[in-house]
Structure formats: structure tokens, C-alpha cells
Protein backbone atom coordinates (compact mmCIF):
# COMPACT_ATOMS: atom_id res chain seq x y z
CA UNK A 1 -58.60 26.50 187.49
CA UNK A 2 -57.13 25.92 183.83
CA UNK A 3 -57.66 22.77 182.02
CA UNK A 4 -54.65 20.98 180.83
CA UNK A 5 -56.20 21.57 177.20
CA UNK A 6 -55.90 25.11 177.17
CA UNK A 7 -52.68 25.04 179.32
CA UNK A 8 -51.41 22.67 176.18
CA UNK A 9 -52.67 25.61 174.04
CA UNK A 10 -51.35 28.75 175.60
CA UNK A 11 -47.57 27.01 175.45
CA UNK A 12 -48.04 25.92 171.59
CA UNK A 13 -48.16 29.17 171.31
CA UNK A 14 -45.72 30.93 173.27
CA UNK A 15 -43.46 28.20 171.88
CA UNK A 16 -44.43 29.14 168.20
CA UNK A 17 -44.25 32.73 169.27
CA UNK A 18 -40.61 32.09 170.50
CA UNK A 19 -39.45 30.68 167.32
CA UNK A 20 -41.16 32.96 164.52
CA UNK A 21 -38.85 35.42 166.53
CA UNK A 22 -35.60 33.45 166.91
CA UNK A 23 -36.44 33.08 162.79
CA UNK A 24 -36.07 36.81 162.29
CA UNK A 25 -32.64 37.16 164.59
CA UNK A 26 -30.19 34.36 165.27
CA UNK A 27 -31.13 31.47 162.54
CA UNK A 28 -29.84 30.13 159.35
CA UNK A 29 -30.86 28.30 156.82
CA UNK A 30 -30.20 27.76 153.09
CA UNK A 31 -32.54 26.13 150.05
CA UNK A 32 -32.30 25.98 146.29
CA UNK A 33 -32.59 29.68 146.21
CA UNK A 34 -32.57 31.02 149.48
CA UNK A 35 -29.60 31.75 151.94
CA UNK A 36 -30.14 33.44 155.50
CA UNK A 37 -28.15 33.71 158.46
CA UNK A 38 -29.16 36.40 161.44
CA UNK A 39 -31.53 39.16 159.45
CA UNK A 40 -30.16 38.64 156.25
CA UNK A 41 -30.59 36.36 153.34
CA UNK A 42 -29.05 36.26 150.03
CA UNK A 43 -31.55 35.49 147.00
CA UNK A 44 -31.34 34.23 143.32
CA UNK A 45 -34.90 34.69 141.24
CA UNK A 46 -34.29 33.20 137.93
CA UNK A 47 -37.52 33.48 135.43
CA UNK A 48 -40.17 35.31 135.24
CA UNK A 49 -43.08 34.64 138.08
CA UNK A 50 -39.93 33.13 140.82
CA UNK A 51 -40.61 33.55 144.11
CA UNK A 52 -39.03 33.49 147.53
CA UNK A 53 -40.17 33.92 150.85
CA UNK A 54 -37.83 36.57 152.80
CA UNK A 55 -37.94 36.93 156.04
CA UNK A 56 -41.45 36.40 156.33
CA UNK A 57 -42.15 38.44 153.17
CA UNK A 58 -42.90 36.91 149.73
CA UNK A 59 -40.65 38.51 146.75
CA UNK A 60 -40.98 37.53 143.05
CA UNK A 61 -39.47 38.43 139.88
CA UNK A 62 -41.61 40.29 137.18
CA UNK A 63 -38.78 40.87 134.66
CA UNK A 64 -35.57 43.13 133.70
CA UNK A 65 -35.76 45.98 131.41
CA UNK A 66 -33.25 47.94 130.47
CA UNK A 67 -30.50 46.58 133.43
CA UNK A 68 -33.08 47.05 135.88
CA UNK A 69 -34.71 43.88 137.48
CA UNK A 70 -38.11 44.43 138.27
CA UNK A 71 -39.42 43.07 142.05
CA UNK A 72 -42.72 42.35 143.48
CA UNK A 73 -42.85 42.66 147.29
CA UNK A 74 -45.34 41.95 149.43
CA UNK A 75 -47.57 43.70 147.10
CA UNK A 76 -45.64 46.49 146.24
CA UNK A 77 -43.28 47.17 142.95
CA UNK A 78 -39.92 48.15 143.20
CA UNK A 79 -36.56 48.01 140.96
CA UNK A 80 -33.08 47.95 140.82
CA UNK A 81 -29.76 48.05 138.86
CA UNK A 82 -26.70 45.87 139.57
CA UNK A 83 -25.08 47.98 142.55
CA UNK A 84 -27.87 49.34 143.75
CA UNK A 85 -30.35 49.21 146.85
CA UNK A 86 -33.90 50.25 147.50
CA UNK A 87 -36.21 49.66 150.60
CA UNK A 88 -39.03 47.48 149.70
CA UNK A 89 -41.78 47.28 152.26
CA UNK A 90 -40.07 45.59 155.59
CA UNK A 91 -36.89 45.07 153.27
CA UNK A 92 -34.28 46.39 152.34
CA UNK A 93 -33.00 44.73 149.06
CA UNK A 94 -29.36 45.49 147.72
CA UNK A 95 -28.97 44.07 144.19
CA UNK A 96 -25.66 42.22 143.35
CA UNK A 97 -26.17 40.75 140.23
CA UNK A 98 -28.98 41.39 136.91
CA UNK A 99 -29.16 39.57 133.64
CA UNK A 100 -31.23 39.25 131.17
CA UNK A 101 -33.28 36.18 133.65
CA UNK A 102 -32.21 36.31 136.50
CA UNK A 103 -31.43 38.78 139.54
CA UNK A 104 -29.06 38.11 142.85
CA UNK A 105 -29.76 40.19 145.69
CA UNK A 106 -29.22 40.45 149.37
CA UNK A 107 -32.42 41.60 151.78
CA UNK A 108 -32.40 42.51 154.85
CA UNK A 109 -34.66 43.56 157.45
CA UNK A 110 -35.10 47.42 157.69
């Protein structure tokens, strides 16, 4: 016989299951630097050391040298020019916009 306890446990976490999926495939939501809707968000990292979570995976800005802004995700290094698009980890990052501060890209989930 199961205990209301650990029935009250095992539906926490289906329920939690259920939504750290729907999060990945039919939500949106928007903050100062963030945009998503369905499996793709649009990002702005402005400074040195910004960071965004993505689709459960945390990117950051290093820096731009050169036209090319330079990414940390999950881990990993990657970069891009304006135009371009490179597959970072569980991402797939398209860049839209680099300055001298600042990039704008759009991520999805590859």
C-alpha cells in the first residue's frame, strides 16, 4: 500500500516533469534580455561576463574581436559574425546583430 507522502511525491514530480517539457515546446516568455516562444528564443548579451539562460542552457558573452562575438556555452567556446550561425552544444545560435558590446542572436534547440 503507498502512503499518501510518497503518493504526494511521485506527482510533484511527474507534474515538474510535465512542465520542464512543456518549457522546451509550446511556452513563451520574455525578460530584460530574454525572448522565447516554442523552441526558440531571441537574446541580447551586452558586456562582458552577461549571461542568459537558454533553453535550459547557460550562454555568456566573453567579448568581440575583430566582428566576431565571442560565446561561452554550457562550457564550450564558440563564435560568430553578424549573419552567421554555428551549433553550440544543444544550440543552435544564429547571430543577428555584433558591436563593439553587445551581440543579438537567436538560439534554438538543435
Amino acid at each position: 500500500m503507498t502512503s499518501p507522502p510518497r503518493a504526494a511525491r511521485l506527482a510533484a514530480g511527474v507534474l515538474a516533469g510535465g512542465l520542464s517539457l512543456a518549457a522546451l515546446t509550446g511556452c513563451s516568455f520574455s525578460s530584460q534580455n530574454v525572448s522565447c516562444s516554442g523552441g526558440t528564443c531571441t537574446v541580447t548579451l551586452t558586456g562582458t561576463g552577461a549571461e542568459a539562460e537558454i533553453l535550459g542552457t547557460t550562454l555568456s558573452f566573453d567579448s568581440v574581436q575583430d566582428g566576431r562575438a565571442s560565446l561561452s556555452v554550457g562550457g564550450a567556446t564558440v563564435s560568430c559574425a553578424q549573419g552567421e550561425s554555428v551549433a553550440a552544444g544543444p544550440l543552435e545560435l544564429a547571430c543577428s546583430s555584433v558591436t563593439d558590446d553587445s551581440v543579438e542572436l537567436r538560439a534554438t534547440v538543435g
